[in-house]
Structures are given as structure tokens and as C-alpha cells.
N, C-alpha and C. Protein backbone atom coordinates (compact mmCIF):
# COMPACT_ATOMS: atom_id res chain seq x y z
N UNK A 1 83.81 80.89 85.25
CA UNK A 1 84.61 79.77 85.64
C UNK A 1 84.81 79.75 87.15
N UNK A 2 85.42 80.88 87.69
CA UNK A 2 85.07 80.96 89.28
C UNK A 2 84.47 81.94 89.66
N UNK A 3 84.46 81.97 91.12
CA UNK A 3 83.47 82.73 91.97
C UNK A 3 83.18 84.39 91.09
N UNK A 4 84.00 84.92 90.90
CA UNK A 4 84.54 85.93 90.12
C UNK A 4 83.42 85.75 88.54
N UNK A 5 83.27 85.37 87.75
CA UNK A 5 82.53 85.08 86.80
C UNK A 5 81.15 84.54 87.15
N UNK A 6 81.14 83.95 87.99
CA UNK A 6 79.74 83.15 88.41
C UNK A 6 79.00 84.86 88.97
N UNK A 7 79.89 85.88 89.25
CA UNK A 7 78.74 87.00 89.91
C UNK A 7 79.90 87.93 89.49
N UNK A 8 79.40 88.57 88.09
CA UNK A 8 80.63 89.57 87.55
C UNK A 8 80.44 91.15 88.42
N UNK A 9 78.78 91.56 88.40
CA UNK A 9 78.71 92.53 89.14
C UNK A 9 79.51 92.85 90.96
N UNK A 10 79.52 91.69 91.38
CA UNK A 10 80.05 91.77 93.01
C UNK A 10 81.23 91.80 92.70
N UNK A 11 81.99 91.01 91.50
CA UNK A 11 83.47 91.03 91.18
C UNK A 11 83.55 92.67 91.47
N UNK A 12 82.98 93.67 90.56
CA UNK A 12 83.57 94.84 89.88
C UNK A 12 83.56 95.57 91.62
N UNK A 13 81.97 95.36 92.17
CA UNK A 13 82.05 96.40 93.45
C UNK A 13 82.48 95.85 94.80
N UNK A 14 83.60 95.02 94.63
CA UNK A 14 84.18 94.11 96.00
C UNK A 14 84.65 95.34 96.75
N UNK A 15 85.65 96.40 96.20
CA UNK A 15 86.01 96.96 97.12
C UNK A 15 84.96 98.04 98.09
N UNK A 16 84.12 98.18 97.20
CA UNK A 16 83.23 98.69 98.17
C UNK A 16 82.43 98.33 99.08
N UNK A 17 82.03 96.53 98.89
CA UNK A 17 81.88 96.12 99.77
C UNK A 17 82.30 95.59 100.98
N UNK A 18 84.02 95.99 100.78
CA UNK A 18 84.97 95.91 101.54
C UNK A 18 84.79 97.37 102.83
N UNK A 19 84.61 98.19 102.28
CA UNK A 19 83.85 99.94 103.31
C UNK A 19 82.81 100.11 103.79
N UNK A 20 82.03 99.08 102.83
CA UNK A 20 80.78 99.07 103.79
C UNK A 20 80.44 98.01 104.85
N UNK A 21 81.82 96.80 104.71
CA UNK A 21 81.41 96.00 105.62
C UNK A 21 81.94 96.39 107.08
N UNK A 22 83.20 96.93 106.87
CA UNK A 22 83.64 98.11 107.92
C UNK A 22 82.41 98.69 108.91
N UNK A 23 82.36 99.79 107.92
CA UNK A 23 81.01 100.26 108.25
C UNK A 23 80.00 100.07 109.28
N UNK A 24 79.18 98.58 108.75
CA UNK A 24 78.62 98.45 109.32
C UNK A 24 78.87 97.33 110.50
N UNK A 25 80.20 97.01 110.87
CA UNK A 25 80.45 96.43 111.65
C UNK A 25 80.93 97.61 112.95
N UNK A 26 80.79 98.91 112.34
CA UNK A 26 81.15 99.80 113.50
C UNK A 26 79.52 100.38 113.88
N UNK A 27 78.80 100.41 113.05
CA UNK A 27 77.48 100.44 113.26
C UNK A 27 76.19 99.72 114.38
N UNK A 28 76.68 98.01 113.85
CA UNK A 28 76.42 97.17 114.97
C UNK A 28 77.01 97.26 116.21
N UNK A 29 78.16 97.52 115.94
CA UNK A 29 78.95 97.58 117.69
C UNK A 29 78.35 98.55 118.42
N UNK A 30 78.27 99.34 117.58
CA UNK A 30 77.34 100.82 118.66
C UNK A 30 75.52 100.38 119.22
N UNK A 31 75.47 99.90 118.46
CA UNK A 31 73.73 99.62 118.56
C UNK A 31 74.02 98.13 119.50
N UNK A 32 74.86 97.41 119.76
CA UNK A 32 74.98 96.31 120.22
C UNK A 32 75.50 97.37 122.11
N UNK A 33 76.62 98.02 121.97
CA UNK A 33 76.80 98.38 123.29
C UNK A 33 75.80 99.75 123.84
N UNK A 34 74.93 100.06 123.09
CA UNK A 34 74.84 101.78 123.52
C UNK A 34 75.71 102.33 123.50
N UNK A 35 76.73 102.24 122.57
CA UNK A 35 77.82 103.82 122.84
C UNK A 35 77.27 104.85 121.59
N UNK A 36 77.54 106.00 122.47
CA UNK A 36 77.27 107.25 121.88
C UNK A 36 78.54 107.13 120.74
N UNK A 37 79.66 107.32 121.34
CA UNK A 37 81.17 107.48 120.54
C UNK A 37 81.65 106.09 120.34
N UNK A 38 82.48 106.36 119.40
CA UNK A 38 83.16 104.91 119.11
C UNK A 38 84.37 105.46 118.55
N UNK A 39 85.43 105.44 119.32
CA UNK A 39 86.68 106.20 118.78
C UNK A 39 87.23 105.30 117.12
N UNK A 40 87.92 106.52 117.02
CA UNK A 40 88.40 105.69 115.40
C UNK A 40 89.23 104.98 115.32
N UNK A 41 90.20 104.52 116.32
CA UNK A 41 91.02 103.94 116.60
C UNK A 41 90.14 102.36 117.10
N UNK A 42 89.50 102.38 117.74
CA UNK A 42 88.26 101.04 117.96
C UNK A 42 87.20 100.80 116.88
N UNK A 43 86.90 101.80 115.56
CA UNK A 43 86.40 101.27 114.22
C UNK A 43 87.23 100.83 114.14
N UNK A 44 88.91 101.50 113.69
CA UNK A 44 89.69 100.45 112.58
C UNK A 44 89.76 99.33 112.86
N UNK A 45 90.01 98.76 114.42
CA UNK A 45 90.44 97.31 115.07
C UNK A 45 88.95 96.62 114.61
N UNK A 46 87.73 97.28 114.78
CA UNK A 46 86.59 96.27 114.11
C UNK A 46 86.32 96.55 112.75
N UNK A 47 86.52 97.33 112.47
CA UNK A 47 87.07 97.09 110.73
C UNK A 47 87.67 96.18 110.15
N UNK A 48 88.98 96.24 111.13
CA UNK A 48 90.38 95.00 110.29
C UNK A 48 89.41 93.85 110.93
N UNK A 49 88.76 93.46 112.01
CA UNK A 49 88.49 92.29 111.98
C UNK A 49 87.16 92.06 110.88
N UNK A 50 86.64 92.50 111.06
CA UNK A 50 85.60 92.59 109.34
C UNK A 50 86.34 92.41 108.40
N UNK A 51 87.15 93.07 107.67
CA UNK A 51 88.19 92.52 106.85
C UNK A 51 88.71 91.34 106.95
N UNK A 52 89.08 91.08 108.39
CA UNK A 52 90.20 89.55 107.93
C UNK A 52 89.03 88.30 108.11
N UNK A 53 87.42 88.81 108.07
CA UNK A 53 86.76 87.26 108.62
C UNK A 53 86.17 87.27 106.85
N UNK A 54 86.24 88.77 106.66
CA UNK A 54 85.72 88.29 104.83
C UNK A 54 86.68 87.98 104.46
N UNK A 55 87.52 88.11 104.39
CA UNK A 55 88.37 87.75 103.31
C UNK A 55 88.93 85.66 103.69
N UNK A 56 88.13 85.26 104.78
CA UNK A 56 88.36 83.94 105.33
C UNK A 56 87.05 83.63 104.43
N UNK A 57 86.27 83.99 104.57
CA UNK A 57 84.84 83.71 103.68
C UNK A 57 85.08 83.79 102.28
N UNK A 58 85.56 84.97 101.72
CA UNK A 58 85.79 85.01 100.42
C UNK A 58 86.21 83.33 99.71
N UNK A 59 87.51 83.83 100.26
CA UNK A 59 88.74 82.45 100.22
C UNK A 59 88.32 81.18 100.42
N UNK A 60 87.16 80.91 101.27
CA UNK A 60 86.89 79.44 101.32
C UNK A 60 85.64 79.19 100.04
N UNK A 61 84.98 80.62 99.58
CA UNK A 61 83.79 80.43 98.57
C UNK A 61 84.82 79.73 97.65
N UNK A 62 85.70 80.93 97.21
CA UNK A 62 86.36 80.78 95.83
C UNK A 62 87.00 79.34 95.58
N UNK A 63 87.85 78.67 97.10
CA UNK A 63 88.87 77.80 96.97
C UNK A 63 87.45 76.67 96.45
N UNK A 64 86.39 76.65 97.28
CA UNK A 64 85.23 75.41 97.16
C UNK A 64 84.75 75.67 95.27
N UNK A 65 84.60 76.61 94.79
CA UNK A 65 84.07 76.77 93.39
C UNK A 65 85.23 76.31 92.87
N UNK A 66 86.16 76.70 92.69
CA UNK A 66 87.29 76.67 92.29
C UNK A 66 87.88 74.85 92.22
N UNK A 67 87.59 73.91 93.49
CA UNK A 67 87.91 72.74 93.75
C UNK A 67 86.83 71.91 92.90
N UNK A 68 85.39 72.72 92.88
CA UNK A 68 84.33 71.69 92.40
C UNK A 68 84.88 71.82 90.61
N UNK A 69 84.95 73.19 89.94
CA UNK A 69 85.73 73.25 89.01
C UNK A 69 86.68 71.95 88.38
N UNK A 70 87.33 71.66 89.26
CA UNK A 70 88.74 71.05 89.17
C UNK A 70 88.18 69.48 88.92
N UNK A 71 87.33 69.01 89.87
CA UNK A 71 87.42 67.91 90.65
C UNK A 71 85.86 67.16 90.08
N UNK A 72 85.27 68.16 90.15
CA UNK A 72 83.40 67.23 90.33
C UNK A 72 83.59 67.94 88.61
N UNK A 73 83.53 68.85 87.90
CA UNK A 73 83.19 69.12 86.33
C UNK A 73 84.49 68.78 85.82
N UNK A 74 85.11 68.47 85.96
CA UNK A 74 86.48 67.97 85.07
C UNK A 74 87.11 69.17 84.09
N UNK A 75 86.77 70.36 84.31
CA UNK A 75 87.41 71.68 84.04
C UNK A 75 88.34 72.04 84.17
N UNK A 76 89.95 71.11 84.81
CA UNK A 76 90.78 70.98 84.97
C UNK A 76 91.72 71.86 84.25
N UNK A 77 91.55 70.78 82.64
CA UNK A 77 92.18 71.68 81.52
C UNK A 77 91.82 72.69 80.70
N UNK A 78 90.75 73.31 80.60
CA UNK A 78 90.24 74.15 79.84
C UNK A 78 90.53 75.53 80.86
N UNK A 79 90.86 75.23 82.64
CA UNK A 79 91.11 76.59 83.50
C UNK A 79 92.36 76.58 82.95
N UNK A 80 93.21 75.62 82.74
CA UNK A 80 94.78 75.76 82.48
C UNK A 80 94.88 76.13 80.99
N UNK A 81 94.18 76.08 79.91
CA UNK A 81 94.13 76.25 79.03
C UNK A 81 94.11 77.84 79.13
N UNK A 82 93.00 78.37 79.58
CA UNK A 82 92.24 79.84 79.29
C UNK A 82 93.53 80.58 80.37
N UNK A 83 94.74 79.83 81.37
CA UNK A 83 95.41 80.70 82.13
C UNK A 83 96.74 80.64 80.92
N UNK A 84 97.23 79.65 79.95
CA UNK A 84 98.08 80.49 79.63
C UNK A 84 97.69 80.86 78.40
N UNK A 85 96.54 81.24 78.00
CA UNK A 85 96.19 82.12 76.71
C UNK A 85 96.14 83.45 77.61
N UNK A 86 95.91 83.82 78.42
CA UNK A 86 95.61 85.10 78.86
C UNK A 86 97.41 85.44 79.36
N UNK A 87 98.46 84.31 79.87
CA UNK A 87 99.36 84.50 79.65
C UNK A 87 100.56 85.23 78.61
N UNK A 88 99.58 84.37 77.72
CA UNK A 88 100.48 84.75 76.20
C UNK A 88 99.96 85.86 75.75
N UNK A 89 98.85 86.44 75.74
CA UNK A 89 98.02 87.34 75.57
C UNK A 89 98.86 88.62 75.79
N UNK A 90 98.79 88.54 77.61
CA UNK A 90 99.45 89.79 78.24
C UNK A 90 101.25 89.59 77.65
N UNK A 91 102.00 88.36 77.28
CA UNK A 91 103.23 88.21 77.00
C UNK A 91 103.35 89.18 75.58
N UNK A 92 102.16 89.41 74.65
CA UNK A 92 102.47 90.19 73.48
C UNK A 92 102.32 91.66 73.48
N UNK A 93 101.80 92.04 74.70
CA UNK A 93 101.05 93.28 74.81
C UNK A 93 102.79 94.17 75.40
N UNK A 94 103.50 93.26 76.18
CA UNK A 94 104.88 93.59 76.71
C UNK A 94 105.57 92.18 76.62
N UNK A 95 106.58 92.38 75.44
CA UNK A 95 107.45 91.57 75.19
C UNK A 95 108.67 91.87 75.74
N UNK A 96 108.98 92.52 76.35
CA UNK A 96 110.30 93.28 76.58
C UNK A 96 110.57 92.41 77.93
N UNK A 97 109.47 92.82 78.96
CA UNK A 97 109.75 92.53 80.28
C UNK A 97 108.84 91.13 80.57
N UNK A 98 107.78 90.48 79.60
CA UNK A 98 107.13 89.37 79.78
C UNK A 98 107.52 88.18 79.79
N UNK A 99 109.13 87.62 78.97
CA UNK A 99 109.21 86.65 78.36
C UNK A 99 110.00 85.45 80.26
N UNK A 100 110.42 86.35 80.88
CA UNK A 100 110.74 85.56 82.17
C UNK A 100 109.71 85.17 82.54
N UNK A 101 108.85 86.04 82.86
CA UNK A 101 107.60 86.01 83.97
C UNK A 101 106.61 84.92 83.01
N UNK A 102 106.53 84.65 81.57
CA UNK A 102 105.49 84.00 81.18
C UNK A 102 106.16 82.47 81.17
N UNK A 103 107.51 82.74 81.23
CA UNK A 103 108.35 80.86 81.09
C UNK A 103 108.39 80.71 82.83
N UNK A 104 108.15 81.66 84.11
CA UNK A 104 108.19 81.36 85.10
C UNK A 104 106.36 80.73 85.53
N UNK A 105 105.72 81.51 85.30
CA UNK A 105 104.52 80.70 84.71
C UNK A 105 103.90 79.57 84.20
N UNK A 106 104.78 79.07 83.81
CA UNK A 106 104.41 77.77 83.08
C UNK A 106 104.90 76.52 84.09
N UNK A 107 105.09 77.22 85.19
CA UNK A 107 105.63 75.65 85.75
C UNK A 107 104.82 75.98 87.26
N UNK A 108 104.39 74.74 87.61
CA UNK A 108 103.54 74.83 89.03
C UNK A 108 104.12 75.31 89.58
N UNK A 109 105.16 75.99 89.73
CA UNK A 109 106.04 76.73 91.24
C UNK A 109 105.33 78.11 90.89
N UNK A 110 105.59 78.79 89.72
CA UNK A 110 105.29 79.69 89.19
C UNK A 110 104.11 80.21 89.52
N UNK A 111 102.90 78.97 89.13
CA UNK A 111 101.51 79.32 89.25
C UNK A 111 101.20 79.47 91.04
N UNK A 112 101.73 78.31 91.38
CA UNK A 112 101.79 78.71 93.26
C UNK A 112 102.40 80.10 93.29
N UNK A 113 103.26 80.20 93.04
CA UNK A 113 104.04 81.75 93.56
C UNK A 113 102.72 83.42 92.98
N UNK A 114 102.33 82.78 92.17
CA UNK A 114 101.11 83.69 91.61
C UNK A 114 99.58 83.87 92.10
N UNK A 115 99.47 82.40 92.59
CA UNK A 115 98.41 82.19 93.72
C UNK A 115 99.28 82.81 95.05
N UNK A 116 99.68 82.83 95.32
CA UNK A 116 99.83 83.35 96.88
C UNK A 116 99.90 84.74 96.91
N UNK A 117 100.90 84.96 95.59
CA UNK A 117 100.92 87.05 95.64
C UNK A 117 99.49 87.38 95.58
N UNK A 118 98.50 86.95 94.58
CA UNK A 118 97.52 87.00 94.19
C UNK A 118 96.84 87.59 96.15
N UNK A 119 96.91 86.05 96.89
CA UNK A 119 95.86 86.01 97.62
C UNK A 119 96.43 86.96 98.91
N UNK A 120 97.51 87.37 99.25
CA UNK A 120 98.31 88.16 99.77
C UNK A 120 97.67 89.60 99.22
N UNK A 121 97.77 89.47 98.34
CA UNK A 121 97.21 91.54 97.85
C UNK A 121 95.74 91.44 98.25
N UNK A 122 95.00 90.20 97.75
CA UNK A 122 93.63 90.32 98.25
C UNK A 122 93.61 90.61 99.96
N UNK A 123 93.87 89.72 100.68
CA UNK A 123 94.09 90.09 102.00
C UNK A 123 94.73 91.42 102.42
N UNK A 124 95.76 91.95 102.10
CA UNK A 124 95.96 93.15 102.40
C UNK A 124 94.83 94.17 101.61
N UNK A 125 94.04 94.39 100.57
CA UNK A 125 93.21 94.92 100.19
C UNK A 125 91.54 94.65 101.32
N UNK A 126 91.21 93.82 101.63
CA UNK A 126 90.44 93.46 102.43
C UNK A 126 90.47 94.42 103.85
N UNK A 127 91.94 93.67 104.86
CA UNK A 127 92.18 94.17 105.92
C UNK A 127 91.99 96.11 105.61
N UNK A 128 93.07 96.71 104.61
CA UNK A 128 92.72 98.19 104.58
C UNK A 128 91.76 98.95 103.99
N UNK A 129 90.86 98.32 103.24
CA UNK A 129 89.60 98.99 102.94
C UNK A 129 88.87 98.92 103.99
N UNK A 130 88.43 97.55 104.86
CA UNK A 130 87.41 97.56 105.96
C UNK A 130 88.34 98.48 107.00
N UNK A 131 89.45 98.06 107.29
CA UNK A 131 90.07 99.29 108.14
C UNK A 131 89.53 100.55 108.35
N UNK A 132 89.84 101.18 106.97
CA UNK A 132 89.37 102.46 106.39
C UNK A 132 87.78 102.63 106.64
N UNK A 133 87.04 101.75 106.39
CA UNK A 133 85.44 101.68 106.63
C UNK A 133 84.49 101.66 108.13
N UNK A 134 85.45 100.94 109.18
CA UNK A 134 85.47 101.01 110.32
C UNK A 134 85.85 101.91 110.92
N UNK A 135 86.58 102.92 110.46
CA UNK A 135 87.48 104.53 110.61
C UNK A 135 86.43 105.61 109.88
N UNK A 136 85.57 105.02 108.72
CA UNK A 136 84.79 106.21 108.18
C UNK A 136 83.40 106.21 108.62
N UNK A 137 83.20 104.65 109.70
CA UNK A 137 81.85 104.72 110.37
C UNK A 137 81.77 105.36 111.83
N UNK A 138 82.59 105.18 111.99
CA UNK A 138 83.35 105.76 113.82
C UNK A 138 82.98 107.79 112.97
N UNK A 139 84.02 108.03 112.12
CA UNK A 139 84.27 109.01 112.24
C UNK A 139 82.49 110.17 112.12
N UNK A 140 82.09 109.51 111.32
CA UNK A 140 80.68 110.05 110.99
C UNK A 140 79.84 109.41 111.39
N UNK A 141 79.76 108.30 112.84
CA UNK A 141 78.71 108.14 113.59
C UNK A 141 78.93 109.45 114.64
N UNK A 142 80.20 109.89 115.03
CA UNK A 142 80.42 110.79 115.94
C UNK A 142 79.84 112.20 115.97
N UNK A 143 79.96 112.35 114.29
CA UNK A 143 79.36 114.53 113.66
C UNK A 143 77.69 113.73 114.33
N UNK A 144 77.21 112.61 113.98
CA UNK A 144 75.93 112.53 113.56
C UNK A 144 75.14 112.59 115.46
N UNK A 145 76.33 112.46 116.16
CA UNK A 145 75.44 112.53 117.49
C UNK A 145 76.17 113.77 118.01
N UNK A 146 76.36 114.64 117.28
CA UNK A 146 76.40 116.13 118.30
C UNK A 146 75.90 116.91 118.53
């Protein structure tokens, strides 16, 4: 239905392509300036920016699949359909603590407030994995030239 289903394998290994885009954005920088060293403190800053330009890319794939979804296939109701069966779904699995969160759900404020946490964790997941990846290309381009 979206981006996410249209390519289930890239779904499962996003975060790793979140370390390796790091990575190799500390990779290019070196081969782009001639530096021998690349402190780890200058991966993470081109890390996080690797991070925050995917996760601008991500976000505009998904929002465009996601809009043609809506708009050009008339899939409208069958996404709203399949969101609160998976609602009610997870509402039986925990009844105790579900029954707010699945009646807060049901109303467009709800689903906005769920889209944004949603895209908020993605972005913070983005920014600190490539972080981390830009920090683990620095750190082991450095052993590799001594």
C-alpha cells in the first residue's frame, strides 16, 4: 500500500542503510578533500547531514506514494479501513491500556497526532544512526591509514 510494502526488503534493512549512508558520506568527503584523518566529531556533523537529507527524501517518496494512493487510485478507504483493523487488532492484544488510545485514534486529530510522532521518531532514528555511521567511518578510516 505504501512505500514500505511496495519494497518490503528495504523496509526491514532501513536502519542499516541509515550506517551505511553515514559511512559513506564520510568516505566521499575524504576522497573528495585528500584528508588522511577525518576527526569523529566532523563524521558525525556529515553523518547527521546524511541523515537529515534522507530522511527529506524518504518523506517526500512516501508522502508522493502515499498522495497517489489517496488521490489518483481512490484507495482512500480501504488505507482507512486496513488502519483501524490493525487498530482494533492491537486494541485486543492490550485491552487494559488500549481502549483511550484506540477511541483517540479514530478521530483525524488522533491520526495527525500519530503521523507526526510517527515521523518525529523516524527523523530522530535517521539523524542518530547516520550520526553513528559518520562516527564509525571517521573512526575506522583513521586505524586503516596508520
Amino acid at each position: 500500500m505504501t512505500f514500505g510494502a511496495l519494497l518490503p526488503p528495504f523496509n526491514m534493512v532501513l536502519p542499516l542503510w541509515m550506517l551505511v549512508g553515514g559511512w559513506i558520506t564520510v568516505t566521499l568527503y575524504r576522497r573528495r578533500t585528500s584528508a588522511l584523518l577525518v576527526p569523529a566529531a566532523t563524521g558525525a556533523k556529515l553523518g547527521a547531514l546524511a541523515g537529515v537529507l534522507g530522511f527529506i527524501y524518504v518523506s517526500i517518496i512516501v508522502g508522493a506514494v502515499f498522495a497517489v494512493e489517496v488521490s489518483v487510485m481512490k484507495r482512500g478507504d480501504e488505507i482507512k479501513d486496513l488502519f483501524k483493523a490493525q487498530i482494533q487488532q492491537a486494541a485486543a492484544s492490550n485491552p487494559a491500556g488500549a481502549q483511550a488510545l484506540t477511541q483517540m485514534l479514530q478521530t483525524p486529530e488522533g491520526v495527525a497526532t500519530l503521523v507526526i510522532s510517527v515521523m518525529f521518531v523516524l527523523f530522530l532514528l535517521f539523524l542518530l544512526l547516520s550520526c553513528a555511521g559518520g562516527v564509525f567511518g571517521a573512526s575506522f578510516s583513521r586505524q586503516r591509514t596508520r
